[in-house]
Protein backbone atom coordinates (compact mmCIF):
# COMPACT_ATOMS: atom_id res chain seq x y z
CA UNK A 1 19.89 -56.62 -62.55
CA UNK A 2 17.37 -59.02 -62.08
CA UNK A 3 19.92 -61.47 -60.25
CA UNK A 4 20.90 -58.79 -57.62
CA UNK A 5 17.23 -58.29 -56.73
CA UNK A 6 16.72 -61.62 -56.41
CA UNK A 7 19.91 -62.07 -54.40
CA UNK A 8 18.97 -58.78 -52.42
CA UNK A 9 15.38 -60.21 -51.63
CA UNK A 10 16.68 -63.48 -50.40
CA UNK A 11 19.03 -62.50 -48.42
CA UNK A 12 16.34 -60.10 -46.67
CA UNK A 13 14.43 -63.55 -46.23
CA UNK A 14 17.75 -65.14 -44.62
CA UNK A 15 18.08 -61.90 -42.31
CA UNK A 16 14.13 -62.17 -41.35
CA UNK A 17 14.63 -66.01 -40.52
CA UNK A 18 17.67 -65.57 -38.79
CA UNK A 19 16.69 -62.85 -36.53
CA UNK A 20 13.19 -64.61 -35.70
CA UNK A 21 15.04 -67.91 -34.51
CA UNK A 22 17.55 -65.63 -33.17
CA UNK A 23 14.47 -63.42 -31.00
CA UNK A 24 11.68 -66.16 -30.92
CA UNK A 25 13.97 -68.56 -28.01
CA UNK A 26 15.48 -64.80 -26.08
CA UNK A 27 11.44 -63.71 -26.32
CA UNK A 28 10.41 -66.53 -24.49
CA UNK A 29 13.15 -66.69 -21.56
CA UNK A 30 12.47 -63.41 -21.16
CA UNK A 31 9.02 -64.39 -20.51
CA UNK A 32 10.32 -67.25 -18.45
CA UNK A 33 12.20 -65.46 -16.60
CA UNK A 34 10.04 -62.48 -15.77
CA UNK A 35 7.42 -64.89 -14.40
CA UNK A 36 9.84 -67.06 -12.50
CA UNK A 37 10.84 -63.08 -11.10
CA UNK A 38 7.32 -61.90 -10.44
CA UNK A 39 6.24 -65.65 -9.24
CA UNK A 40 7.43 -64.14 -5.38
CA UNK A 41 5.52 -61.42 -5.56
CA UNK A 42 2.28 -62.81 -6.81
CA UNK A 43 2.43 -65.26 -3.71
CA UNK A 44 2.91 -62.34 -1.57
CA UNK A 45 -0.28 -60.90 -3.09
CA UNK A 46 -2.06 -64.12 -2.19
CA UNK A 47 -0.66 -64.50 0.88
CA UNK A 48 -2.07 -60.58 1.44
CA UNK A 49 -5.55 -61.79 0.24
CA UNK A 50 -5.67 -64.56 2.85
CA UNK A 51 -5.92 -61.92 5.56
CA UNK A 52 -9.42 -61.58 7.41
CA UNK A 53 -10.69 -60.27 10.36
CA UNK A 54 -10.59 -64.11 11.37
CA UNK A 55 -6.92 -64.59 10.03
CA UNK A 56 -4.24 -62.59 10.71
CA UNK A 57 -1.65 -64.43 9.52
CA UNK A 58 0.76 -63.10 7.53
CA UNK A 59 2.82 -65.88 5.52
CA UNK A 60 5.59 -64.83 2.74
CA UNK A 61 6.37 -67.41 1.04
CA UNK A 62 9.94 -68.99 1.61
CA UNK A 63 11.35 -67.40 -2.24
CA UNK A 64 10.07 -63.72 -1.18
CA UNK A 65 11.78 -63.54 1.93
CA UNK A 66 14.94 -64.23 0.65
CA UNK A 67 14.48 -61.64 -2.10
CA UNK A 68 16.62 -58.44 -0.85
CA UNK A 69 14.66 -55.91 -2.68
CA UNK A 70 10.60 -57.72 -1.70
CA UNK A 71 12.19 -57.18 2.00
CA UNK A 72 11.10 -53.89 2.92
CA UNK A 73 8.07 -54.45 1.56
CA UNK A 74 7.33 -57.26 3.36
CA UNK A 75 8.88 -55.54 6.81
CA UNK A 76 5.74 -53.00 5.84
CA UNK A 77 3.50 -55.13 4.91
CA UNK A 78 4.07 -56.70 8.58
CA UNK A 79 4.03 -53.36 10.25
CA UNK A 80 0.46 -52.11 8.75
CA UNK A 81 -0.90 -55.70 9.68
CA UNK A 82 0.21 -55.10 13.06
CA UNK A 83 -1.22 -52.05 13.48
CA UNK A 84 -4.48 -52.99 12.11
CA UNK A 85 -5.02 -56.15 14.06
CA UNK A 86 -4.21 -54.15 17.60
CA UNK A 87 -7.01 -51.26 15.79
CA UNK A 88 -9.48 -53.87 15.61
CA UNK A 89 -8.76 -55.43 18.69
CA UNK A 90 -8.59 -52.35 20.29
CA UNK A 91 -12.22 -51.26 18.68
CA UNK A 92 -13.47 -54.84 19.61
CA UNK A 93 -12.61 -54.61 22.89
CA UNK A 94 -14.26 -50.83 23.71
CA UNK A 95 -17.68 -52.31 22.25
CA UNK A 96 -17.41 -55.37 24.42
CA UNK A 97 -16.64 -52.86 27.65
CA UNK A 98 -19.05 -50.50 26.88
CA UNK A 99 -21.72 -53.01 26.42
CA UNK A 100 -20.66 -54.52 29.38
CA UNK A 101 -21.00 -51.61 31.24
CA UNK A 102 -24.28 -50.40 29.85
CA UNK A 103 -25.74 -53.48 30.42
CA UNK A 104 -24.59 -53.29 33.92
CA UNK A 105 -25.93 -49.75 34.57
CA UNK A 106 -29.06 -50.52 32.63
CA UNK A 107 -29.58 -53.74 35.45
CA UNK A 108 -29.35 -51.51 38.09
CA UNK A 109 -31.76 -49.47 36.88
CA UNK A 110 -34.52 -52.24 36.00
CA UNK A 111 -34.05 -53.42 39.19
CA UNK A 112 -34.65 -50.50 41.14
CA UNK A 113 -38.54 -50.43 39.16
CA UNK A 114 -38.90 -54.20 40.16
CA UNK A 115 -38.40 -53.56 43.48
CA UNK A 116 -40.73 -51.20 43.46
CA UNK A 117 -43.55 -53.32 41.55
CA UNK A 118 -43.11 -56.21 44.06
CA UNK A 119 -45.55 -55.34 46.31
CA UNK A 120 -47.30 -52.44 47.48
CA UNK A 121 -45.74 -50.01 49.30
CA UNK A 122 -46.03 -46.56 51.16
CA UNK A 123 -45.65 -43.21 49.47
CA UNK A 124 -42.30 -42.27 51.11
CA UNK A 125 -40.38 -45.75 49.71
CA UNK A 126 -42.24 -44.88 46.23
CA UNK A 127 -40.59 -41.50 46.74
CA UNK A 128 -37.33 -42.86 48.14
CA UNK A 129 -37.43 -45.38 45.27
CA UNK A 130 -38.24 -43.29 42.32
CA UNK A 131 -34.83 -41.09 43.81
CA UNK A 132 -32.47 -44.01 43.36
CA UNK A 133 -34.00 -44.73 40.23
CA UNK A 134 -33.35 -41.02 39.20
CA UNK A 135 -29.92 -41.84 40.68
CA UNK A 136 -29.41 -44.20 38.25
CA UNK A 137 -30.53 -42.80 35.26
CA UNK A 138 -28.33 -39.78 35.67
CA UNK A 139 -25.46 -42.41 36.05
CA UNK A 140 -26.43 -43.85 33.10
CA UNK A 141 -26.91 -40.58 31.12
CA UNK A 142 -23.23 -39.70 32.80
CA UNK A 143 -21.97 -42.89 30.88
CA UNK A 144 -23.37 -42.15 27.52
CA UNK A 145 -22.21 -38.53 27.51
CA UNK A 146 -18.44 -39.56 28.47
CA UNK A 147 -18.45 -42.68 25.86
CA UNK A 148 -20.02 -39.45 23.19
CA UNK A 149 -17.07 -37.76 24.87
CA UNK A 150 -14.28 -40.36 23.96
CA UNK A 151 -15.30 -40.88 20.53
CA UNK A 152 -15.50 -37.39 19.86
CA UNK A 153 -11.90 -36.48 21.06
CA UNK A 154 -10.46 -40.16 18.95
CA UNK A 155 -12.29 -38.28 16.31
CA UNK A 156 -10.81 -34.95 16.31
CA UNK A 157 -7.06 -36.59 17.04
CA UNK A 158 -7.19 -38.66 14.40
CA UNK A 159 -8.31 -36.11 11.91
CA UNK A 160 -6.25 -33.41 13.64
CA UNK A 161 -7.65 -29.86 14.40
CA UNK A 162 -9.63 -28.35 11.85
CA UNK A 163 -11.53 -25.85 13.25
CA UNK A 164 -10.97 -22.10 13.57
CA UNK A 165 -10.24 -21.80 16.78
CA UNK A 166 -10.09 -18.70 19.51
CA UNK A 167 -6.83 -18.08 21.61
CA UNK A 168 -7.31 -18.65 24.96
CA UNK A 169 -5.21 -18.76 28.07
CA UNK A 170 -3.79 -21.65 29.37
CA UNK A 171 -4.09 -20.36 32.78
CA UNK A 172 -7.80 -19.50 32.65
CA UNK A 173 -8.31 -22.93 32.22
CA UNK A 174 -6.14 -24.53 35.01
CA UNK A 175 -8.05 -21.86 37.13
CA UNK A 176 -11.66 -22.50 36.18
CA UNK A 177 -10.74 -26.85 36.84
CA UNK A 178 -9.43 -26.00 39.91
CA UNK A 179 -12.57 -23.73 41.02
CA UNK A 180 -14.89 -26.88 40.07
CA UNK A 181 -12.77 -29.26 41.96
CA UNK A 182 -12.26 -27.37 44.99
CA UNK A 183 -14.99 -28.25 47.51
CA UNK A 184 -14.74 -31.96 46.67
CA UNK A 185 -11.12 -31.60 47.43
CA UNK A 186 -12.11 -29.64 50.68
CA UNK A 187 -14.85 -32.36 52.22
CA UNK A 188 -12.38 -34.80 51.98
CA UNK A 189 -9.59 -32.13 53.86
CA UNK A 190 -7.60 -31.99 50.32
CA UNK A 191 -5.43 -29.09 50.25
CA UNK A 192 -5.07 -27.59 46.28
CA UNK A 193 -2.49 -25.88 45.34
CA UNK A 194 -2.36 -24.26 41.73
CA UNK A 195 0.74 -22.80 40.59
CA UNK A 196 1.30 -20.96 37.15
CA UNK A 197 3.06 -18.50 34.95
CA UNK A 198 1.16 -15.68 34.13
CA UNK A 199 -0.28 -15.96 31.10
CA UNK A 200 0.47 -19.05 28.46
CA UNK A 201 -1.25 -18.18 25.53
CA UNK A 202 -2.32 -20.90 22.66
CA UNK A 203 -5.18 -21.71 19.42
CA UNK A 204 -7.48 -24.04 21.26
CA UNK A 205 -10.75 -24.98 22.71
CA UNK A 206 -11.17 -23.63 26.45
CA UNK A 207 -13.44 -26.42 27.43
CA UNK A 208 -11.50 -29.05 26.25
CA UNK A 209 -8.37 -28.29 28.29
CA UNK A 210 -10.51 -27.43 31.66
CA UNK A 211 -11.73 -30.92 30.87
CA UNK A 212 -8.34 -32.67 30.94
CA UNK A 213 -7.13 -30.49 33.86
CA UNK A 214 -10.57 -31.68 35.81
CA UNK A 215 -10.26 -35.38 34.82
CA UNK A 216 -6.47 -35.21 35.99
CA UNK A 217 -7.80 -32.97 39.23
CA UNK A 218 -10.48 -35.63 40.10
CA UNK A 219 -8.46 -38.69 39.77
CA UNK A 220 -5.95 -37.06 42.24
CA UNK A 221 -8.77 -36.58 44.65
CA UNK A 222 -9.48 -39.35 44.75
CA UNK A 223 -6.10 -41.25 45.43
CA UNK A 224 -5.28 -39.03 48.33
CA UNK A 225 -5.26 -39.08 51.73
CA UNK A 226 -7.25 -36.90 53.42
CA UNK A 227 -4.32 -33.69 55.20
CA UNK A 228 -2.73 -34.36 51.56
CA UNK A 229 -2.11 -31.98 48.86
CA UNK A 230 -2.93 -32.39 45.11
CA UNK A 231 -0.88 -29.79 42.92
CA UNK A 232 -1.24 -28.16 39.57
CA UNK A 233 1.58 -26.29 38.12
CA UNK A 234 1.54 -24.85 34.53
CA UNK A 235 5.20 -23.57 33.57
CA UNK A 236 6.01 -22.66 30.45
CA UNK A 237 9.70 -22.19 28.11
CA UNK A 238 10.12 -20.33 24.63
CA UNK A 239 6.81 -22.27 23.08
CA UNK A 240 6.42 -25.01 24.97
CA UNK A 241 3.99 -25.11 27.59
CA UNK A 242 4.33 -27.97 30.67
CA UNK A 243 1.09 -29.05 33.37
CA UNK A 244 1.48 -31.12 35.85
CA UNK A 245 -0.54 -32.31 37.78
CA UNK A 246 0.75 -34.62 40.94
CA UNK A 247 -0.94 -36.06 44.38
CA UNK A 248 0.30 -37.72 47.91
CA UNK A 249 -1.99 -40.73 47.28
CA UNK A 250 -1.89 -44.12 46.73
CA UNK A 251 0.08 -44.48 43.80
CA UNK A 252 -0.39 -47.11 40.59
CA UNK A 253 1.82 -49.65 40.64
CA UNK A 254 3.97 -50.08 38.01
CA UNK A 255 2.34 -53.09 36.38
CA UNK A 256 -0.65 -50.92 35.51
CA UNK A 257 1.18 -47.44 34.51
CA UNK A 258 1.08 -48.25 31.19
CA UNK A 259 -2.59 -48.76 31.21
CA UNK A 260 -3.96 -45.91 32.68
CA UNK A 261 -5.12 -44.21 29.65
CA UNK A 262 -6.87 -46.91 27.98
CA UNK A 263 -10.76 -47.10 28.03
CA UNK A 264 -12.61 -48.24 30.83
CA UNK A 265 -9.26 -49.13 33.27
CA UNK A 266 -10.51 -49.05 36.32
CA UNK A 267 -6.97 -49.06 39.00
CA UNK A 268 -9.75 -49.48 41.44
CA UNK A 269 -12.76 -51.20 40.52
CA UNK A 270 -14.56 -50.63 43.55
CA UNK A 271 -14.54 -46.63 42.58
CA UNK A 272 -16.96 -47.65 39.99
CA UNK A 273 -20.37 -47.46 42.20
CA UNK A 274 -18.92 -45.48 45.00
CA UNK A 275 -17.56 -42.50 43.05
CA UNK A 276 -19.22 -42.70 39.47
CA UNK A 277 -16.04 -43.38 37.69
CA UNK A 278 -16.31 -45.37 34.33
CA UNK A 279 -12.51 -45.56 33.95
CA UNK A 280 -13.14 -43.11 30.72
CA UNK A 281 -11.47 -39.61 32.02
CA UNK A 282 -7.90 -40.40 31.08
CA UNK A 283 -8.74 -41.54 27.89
CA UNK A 284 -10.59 -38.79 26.71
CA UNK A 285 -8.05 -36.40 28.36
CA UNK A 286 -4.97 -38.37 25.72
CA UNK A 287 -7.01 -38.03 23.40
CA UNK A 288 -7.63 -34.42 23.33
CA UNK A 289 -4.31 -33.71 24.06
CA UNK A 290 -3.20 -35.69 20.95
CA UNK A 291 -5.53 -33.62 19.53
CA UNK A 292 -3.86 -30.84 19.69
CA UNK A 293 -0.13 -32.63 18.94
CA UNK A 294 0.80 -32.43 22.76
CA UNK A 295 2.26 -35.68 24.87
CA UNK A 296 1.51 -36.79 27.73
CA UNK A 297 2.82 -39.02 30.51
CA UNK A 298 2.47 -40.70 33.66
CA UNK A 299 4.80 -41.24 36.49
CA UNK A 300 3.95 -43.14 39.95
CA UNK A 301 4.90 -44.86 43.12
CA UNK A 302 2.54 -46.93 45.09
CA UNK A 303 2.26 -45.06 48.24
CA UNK A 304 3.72 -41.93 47.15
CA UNK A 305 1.63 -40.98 44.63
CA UNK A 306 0.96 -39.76 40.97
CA UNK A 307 1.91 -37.33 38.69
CA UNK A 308 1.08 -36.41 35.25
CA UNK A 309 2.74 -34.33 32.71
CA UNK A 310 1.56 -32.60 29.90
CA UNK A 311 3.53 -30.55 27.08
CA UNK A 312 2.23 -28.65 24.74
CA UNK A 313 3.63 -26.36 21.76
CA UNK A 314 1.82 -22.62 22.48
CA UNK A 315 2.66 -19.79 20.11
CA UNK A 316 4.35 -17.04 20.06
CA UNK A 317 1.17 -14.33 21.23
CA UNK A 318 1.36 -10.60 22.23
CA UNK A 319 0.20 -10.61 25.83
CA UNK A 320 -2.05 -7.99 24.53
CA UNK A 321 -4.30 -10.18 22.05
């Protein structure tokens, strides 16, 4: 009896041995081998730390990009990089414009006081001085309020709409822009013509969309030709809801079409002083319409003119609401 327990407890010893030389070398391959398989993506990670706001280079090591299954995660990787460095760019560049153009407003200004400090002067040029100066605050105060404007509307379309929000007619607000912009259009011998279904019903602001419409209404103003017509025509099919907005003017060319609604582009730099344009209204009229999930979109020939074309989804409202 004793014998078999003996024989029992040494073969259990054999067994134990056996299996630990057996496990110990398969234990550490499989060690070896799951760092060899991870050793890709841990240089991916580093190359991912290496990435500043002063270097934007992306660089996958050579043994990650040939790994089939680390590729899509690289292609992503690539694409949110991208996107981020054009952000910051992007961001970089609106603080170095509107600085720019602060500055340059903020000049004016300064040196419409020096002038009058130079030397002593009559009560009618302190008068006709202090009303340029006024002049040039309001300008001033005009920037600030359209650059609260923009950020405001970037805001809301990057968060989406929130708010509880009234339903309004469409063509209320075509109607009031047009109203604002009519005797503008009529000192320069503008014809406007406003076209629309009868009643295009949706859940939004009022004032934002008279905004757009009046951005879109002044811009054609002032690329036309005086005996020209600037049109506004809202149509509408099932729930979708069309403006457009089109001119006889001067056109864009088609180098800067795709520019147009990017802060401060100026197509004419000259309007800046002459007509008080900051090269701000198209930007803050895309981004209140991608507020609200609409597109928008800009078509042009140079001498034939503009137009612009908005869609957006409106519900399904009883006329009676």
């Amino acid at each position: 009896m004793m014998d078999i327990s003996q024989g029992i407890g040494g073969l259990a010893a054999w067994i134990a041995c056996a299996s630990l030389l057996l496990v110990t070398p398969s234990l550490l391959l499989s060690i070896w081998s799951i760092r060899r398989t991870l050793l890709p993506l841990n240089n991916l990670a580093n190359a991912a730390g290496a990435i500043s706001v002063d270097n934007w280079q992306f660089r996958p090591s050579p043994e990650a990009k040939v790994i089939r299954e680390l590729q899509p995660l690289i292609a992503a990787m690539e694409m949110v990089l991208e996107g981020l460095q054009r952000a910051f760019t992007y961001q970089r560049e609106f603080v170095g414009n509107a600085a720019h153009e602060l500055k340059t407003s903020f000049t004016i200004l300064k040196s419409s006081w020096q002038s009058l400090l130079n030397k002593p002067r009559t009560a009618e040029e302190y008068r006709i001085g202090l009303m340029e100066m006024s002049e040039d605050g309001d300008r001033l105060e005009q920037l600030l309020n359209r650059m609260l404007l923009l950020a405001r509307a970037e805001q809301r379309a990057a968060d989406g709409i929130h708010r509880d929000l009234e339903i309004i007619d469409l063509v209320a607000t075509c109607e009031m822009a047009v109203a604002r912009i009519r005797r503008v259009a009529e000192e320069r011998d503008i014809e406007i013509q406003l076209v629309t279904a009868d009643q295009v019903m949706m859940r939004a602001d009022a004032d934002d969309f008279e905004l757009v419409w009046l951005n879109f209404l002044e811009n054609a103003v002032q690329a036309s030709w005086p005996g020209s017509k600037v049109a506004l025509v809202l149509t509408r099919e099932a729930n979708l809801a069309t403006v457009r907005v089109s001119d006889e003017g001067r056109g864009i060319s088609q180098e800067e079409l795709p520019h147009i609604f990017e802060r401060f582009r100026r197509g004419d730099p000259s309007r800046a002083r002459t007509t008080g344009g900051f090269g701000l209204g198209l930007a803050i009229a895309k981004s209140i319409v991608d507020a609200y999930k609409g597109t928008i979109h800009a078509d042009s020939r140079v001498g034939e003119g503009t137009q612009i074309v908005v869609r957006l989804k409106v519900e399904e409202l009883a006329t009676t609401v």
